[in-house]
Protein backbone atom coordinates (compact mmCIF):
# COMPACT_ATOMS: atom_id res chain seq x y z
CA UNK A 1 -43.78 -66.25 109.69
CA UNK A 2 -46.74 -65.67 108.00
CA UNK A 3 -47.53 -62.36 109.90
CA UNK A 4 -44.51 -61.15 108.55
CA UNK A 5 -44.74 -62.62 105.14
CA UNK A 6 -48.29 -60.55 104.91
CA UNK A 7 -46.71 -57.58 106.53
CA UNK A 8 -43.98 -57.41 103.04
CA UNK A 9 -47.25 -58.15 100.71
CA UNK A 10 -48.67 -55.18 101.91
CA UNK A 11 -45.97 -52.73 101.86
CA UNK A 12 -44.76 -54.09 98.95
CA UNK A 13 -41.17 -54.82 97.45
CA UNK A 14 -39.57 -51.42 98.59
CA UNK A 15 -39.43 -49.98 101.75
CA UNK A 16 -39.11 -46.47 101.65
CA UNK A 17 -38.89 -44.49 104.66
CA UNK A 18 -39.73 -40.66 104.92
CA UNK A 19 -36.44 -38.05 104.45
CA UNK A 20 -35.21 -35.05 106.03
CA UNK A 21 -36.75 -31.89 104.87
CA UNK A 22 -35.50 -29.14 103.58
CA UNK A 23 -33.19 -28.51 100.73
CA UNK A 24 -30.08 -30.17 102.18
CA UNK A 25 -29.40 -32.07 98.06
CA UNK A 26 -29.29 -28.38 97.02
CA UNK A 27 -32.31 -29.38 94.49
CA UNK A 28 -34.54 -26.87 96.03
CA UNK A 29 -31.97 -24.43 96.25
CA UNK A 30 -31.66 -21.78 92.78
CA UNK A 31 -27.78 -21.63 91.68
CA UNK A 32 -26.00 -18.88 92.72
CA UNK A 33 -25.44 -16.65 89.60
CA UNK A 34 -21.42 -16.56 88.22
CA UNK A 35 -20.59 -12.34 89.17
CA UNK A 36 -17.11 -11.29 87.73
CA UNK A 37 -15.05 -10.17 90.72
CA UNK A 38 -14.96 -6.17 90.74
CA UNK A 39 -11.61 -5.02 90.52
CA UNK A 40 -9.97 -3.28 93.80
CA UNK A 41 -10.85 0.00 93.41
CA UNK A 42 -7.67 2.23 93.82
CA UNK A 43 -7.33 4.76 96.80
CA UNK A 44 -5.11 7.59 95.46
CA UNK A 45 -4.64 9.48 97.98
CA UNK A 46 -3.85 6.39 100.57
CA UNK A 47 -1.40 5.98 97.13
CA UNK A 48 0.11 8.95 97.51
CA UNK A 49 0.64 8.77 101.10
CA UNK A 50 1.97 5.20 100.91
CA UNK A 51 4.67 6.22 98.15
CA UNK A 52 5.48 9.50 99.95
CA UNK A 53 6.18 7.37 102.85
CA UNK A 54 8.86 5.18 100.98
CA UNK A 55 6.84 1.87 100.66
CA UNK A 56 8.69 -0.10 97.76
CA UNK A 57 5.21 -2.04 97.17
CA UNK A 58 3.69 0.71 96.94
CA UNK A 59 6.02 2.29 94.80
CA UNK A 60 5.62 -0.29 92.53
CA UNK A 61 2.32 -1.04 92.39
CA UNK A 62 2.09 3.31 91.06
CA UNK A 63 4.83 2.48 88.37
CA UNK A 64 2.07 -0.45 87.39
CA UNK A 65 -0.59 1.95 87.59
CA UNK A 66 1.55 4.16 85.29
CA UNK A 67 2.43 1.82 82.83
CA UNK A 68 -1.22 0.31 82.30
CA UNK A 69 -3.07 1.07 78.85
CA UNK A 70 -5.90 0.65 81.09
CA UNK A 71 -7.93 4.27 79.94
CA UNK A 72 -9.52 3.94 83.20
CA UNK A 73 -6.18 3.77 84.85
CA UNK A 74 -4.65 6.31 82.74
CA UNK A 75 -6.30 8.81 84.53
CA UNK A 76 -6.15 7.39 87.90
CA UNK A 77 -2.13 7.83 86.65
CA UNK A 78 -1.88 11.14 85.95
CA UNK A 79 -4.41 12.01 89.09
CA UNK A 80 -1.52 10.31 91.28
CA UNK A 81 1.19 11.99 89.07
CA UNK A 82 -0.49 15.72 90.07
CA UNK A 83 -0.53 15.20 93.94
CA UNK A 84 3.04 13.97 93.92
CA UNK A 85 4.30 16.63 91.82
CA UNK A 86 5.36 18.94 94.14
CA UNK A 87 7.72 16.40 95.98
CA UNK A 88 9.29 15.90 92.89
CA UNK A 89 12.78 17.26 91.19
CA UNK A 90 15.22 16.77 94.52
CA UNK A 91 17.26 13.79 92.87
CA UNK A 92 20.31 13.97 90.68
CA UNK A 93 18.93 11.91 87.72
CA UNK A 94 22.14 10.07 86.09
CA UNK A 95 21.48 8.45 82.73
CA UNK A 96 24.47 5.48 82.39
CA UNK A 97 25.24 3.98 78.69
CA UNK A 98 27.91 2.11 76.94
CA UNK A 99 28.65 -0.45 74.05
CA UNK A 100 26.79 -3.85 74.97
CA UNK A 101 29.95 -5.92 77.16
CA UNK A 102 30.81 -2.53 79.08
CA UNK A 103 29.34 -3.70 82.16
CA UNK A 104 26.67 -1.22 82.66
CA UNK A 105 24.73 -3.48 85.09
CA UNK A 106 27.76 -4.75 87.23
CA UNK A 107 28.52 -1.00 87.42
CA UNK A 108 25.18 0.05 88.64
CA UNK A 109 25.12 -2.42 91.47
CA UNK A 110 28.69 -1.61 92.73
CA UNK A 111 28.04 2.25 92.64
CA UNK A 112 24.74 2.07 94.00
CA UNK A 113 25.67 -0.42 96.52
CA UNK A 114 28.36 2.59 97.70
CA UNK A 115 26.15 5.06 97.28
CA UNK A 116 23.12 3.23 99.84
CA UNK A 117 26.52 2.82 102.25
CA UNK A 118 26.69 6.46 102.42
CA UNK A 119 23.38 7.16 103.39
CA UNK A 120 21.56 7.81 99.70
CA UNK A 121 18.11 5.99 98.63
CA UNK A 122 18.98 5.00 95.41
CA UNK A 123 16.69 3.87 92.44
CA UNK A 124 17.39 1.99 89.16
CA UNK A 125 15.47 2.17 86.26
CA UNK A 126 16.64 -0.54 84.33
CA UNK A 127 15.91 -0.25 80.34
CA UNK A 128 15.80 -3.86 78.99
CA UNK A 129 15.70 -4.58 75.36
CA UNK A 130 12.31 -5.75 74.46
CA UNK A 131 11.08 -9.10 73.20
CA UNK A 132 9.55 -8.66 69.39
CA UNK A 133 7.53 -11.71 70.47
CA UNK A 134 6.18 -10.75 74.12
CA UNK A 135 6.69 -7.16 74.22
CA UNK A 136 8.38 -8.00 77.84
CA UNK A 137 12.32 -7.66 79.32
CA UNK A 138 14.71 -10.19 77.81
CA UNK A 139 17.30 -9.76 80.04
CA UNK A 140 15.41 -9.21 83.83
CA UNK A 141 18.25 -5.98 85.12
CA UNK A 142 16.89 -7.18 88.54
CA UNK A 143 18.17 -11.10 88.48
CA UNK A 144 21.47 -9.26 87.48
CA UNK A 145 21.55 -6.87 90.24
CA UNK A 146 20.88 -9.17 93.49
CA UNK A 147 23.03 -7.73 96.13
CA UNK A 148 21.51 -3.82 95.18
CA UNK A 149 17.64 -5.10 94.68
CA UNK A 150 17.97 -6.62 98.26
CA UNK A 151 19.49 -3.62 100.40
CA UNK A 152 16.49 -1.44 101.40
CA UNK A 153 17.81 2.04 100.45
CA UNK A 154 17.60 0.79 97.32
CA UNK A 155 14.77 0.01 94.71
CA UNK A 156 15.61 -1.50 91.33
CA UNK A 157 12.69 -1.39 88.26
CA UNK A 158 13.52 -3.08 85.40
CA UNK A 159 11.23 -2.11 82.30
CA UNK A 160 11.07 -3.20 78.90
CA UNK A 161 12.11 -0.63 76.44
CA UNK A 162 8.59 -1.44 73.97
CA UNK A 163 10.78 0.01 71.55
CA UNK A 164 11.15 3.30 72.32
CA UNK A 165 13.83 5.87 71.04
CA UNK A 166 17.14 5.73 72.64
CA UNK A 167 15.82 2.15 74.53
CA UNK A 168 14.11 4.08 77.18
CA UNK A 169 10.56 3.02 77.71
CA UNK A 170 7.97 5.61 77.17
CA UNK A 171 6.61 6.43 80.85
CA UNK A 172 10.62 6.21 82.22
CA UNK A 173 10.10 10.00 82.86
CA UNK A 174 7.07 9.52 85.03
CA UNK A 175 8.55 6.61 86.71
CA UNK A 176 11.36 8.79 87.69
CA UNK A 177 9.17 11.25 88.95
CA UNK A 178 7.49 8.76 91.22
CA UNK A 179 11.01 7.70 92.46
CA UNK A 180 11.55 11.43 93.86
CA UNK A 181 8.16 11.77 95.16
CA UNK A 182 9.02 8.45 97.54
CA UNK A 183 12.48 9.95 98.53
CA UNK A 184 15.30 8.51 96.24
CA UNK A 185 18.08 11.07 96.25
CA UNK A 186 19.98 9.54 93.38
CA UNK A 187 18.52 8.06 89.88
CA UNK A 188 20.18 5.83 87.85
CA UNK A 189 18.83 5.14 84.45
CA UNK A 190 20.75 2.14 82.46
CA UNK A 191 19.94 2.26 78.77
CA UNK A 192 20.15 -0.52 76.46
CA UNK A 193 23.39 1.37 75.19
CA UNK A 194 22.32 0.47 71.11
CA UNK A 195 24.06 4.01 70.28
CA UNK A 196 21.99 6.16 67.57
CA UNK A 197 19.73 7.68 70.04
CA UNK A 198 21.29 8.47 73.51
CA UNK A 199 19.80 11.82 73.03
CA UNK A 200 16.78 10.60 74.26
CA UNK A 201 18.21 9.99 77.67
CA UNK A 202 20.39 12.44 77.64
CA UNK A 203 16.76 14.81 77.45
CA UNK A 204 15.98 13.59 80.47
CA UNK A 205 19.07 13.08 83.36
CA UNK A 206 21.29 15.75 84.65
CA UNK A 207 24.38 13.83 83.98
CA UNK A 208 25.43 11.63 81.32
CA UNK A 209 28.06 8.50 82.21
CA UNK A 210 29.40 6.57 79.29
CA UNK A 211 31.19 3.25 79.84
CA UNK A 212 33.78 2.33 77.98
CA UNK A 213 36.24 -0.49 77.91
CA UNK A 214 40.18 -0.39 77.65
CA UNK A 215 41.85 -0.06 73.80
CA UNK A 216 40.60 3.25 73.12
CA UNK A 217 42.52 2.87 69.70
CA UNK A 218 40.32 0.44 68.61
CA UNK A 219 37.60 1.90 70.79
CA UNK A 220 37.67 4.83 69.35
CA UNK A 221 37.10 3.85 66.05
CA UNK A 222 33.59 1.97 66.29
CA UNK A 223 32.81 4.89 68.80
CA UNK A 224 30.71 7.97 67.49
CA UNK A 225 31.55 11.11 68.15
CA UNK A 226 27.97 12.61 68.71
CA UNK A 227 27.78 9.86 72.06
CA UNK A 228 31.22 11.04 73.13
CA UNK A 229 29.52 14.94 72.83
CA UNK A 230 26.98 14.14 75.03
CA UNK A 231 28.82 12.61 77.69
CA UNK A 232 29.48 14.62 81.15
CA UNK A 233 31.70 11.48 82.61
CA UNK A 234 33.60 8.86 81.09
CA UNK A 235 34.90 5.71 82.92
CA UNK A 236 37.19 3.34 81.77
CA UNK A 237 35.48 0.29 83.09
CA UNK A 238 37.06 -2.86 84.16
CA UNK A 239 40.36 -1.36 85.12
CA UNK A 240 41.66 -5.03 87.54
CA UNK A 241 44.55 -7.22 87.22
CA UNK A 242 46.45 -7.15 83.96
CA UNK A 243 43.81 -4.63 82.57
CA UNK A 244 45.04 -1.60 84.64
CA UNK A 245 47.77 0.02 82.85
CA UNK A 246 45.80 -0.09 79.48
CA UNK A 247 43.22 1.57 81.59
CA UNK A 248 45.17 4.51 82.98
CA UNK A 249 46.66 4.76 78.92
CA UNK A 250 42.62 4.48 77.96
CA UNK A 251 42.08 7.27 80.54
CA UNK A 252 44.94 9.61 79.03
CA UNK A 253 43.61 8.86 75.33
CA UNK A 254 40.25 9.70 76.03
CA UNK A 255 40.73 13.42 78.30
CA UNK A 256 42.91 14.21 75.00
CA UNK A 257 40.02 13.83 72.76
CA UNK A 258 37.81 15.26 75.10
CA UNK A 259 39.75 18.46 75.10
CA UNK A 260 38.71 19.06 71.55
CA UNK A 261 35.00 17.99 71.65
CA UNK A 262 32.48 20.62 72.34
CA UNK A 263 31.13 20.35 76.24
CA UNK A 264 28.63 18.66 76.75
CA UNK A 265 27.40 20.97 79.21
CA UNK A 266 27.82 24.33 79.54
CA UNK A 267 30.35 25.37 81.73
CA UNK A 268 31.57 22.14 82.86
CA UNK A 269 34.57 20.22 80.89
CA UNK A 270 33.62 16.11 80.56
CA UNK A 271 36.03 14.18 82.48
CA UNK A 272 37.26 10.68 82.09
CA UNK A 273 38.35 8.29 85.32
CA UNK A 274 38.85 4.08 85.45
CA UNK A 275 37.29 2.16 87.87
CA UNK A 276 36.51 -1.42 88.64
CA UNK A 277 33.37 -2.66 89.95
CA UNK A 278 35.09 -6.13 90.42
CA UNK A 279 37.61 -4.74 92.72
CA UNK A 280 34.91 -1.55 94.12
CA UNK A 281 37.82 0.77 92.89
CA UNK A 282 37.46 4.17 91.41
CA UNK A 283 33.48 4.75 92.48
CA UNK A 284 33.88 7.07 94.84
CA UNK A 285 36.16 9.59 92.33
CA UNK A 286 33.35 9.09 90.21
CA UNK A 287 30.42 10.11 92.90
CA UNK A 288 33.22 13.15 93.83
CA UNK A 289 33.43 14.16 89.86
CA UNK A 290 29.63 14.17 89.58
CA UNK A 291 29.24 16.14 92.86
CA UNK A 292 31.50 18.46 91.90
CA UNK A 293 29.24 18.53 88.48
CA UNK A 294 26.29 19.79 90.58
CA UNK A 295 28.05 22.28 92.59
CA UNK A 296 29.54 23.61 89.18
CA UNK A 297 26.44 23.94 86.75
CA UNK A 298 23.80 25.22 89.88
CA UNK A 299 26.28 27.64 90.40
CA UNK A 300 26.00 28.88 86.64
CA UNK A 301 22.15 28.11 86.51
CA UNK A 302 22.56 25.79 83.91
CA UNK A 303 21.05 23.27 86.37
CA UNK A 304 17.48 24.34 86.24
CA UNK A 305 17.49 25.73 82.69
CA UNK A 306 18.31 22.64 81.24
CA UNK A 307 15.36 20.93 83.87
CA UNK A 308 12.95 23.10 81.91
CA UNK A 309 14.30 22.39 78.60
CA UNK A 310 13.83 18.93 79.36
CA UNK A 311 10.00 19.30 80.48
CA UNK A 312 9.72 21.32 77.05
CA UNK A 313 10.96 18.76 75.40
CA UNK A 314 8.87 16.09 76.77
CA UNK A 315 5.71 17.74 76.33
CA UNK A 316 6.32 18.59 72.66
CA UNK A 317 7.67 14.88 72.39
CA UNK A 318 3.91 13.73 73.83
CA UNK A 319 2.24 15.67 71.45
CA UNK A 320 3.73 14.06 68.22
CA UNK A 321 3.36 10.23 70.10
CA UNK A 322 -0.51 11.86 70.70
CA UNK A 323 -0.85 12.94 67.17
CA UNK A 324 0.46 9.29 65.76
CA UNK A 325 -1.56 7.53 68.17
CA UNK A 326 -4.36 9.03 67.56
CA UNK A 327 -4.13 8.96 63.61
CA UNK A 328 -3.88 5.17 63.88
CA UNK A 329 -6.46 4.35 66.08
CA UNK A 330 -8.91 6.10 63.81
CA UNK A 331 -10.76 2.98 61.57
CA UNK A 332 -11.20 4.98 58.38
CA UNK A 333 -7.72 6.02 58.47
CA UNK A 334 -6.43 2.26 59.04
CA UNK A 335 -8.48 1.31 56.07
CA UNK A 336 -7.31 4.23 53.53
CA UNK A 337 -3.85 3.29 54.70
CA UNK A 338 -3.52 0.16 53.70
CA UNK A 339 -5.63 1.17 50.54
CA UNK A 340 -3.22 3.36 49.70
CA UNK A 341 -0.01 1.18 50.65
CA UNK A 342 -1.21 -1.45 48.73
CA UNK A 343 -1.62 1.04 45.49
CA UNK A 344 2.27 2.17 46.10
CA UNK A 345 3.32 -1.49 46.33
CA UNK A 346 1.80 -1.98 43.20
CA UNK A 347 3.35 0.70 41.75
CA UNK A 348 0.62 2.64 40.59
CA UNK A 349 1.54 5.76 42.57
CA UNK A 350 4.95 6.68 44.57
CA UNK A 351 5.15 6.90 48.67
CA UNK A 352 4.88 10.82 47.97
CA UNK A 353 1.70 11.20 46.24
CA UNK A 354 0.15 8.55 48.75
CA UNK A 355 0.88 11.12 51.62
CA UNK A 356 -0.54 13.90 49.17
CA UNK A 357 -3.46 11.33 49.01
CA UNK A 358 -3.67 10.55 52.31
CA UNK A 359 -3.68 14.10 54.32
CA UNK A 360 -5.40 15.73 51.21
């Protein structure tokens, strides 16, 4: 006992025994510096190949890369854009509108649904209104369109329409150009159908479809003429059940009225037909009617004169959203703005002289 007791005393109270070496606490050990993760760089021309191939991902992930504010991917955009150009303009492109209730969407899905059943790769750009809070899609075209979104000659795009004239989001042209370059044969743009400014869309499709609903009396009435000019097709929508008389009487109103509008395009009288996407009846008169649209203005070259008109357009259309953009992103020009907006809402000077004052 007291060999032990002497043993303690000398070691003392603690008895530590030797550790491990090395830096297995991590003490030894410098922390690893925090790197932010380098974004994937993209491979356009694997891009190109994948969307020329008919990849829906890949599809989609170009209409992303087109729709970024990204400057960087901006030009990646229009790089991609320029190899895919030349597989582009194959398509019918068929803009669709009518007065909010028509059934645009539950149209869309039915005819494009028939359409994929005949063989054609259809794809949907659907224009949602857009939140004033988010900027995003209110509405989601592609929780509304289920049965079309799933069959695989189809691919549906719902966009928000950022408040662009006519409800048709600002890079809708390029994204329709993508579309052809991956194969679709038919494009269907849906519009948020708020009326003023159809001409937008109508710039940019080959054929215009406006939905209506039966009572063209009282149709009629709330309906402007200038949308009824610029439509190639009319269809009496929701012509089931009880509803189908009052649509073939819609039908009859309608062609009358047409008779005395000015075409909408050359050489090719606007037509007016019911249908039913409820029942799936009247869609394939309408697909005959806009075939027979094709075959009528290629064969009086309207078809590719308008085409170019509508590139015209577009580019002239980019240069004033340039010129704005540009203006506004300037800082002196933000500043002498609101200068000079503050001096008109004082009324010190009127909104005239402050645009004398401001481009002076």
């Amino acid at each position: 006992m007291e060999r032990n007791e002497n043993l303690h005393k000398d070691r003392g109270a603690l008895n530590v025994r030797n550790g491990v070496e090395g830096g297995h606490d991590g003490m030894t050990i410098k922390p690893k510096k925090f790197r932010k993760k380098k974004q994937d760089e993209i491979d356009i021309s694997q891009l190109v190949d994948e969307v020329r191939s008919g990849l829906r991902t890949s599809l989609s992930k170009a209409i992303t890369l087109i729709e970024s504010s990204n400057e960087e991917h901006k030009e990646q955009a229009q790089k991609l854009l320029q190899e895919l150009l030349p597989y582009t303009g194959q398509s019918i492109r068929i803009g669709i509108t009518g007065v909010p209730g028509a059934g645009k969407s539950s149209f869309i899905e039915a005819f494009g649904t028939m359409l994929c059943s005949m063989g054609k790769k259809v794809a949907v750009l659907a224009i949602d209104p857009s939140s004033s809070l988010s900027g995003g899609s209110i509405l989601g075209d592609k929780t509304r369109m289920e049965e079309l979104s799933r069959n695989k000659s189809a691919f549906v795009r719902p966009s928000p329409s950022a408040g662009t004239l006519g409800g048709v989001h600002k890079k809708s042209r390029e994204t329709m150009l993508l579309c052809e370059a991956a194969g679709y044969d038919v494009i269907l743009i849906e519009t948020v159908g708020v009326g003023q400014s159809e001409t937008y869309v109508r710039g940019m499709v080959d054929f215009f479809l406006l939905l209506v609903l039966t009572g063209a009396g009282d149709e009629l009435q709330g309906m402007k003429k200038g949308i009824m000019e610029l439509a190639d097709g009319i269809v009496v929508h929701k012509s089931d059940g009880d509803n189908i008389q009052k649509a073939r009487r819609t039908v009859r109103e309608y062609l009358q009225i047409l008779h005395f509008l000015q075409p909408a395009t050359p050489g090719w009288m606007s037509k007016a037909l019911p249908a039913s996407s409820l029942e799936k009846t009247g869609l394939t008169e309408i697909w005959e009617m806009i075939c027979q649209f094709e075959q009528t203005i290629k064969a009086n070259d309207v078809w590719e004169t308008r085409r170019l008109q509508q590139t015209k357009e577009w580019f002239h259309t980019m240069i004033r959203d340039t010129l704005i953009d540009s203006f506004f992103q300037n800082s002196n020009r933000k500043s002498q703005v609101k200068s000079i907006e503050e001096s008109i809402l004082r009324g010190e000077i009127t909104v005239t002289q402050g645009i004398y004052k401001l481009f002076s």
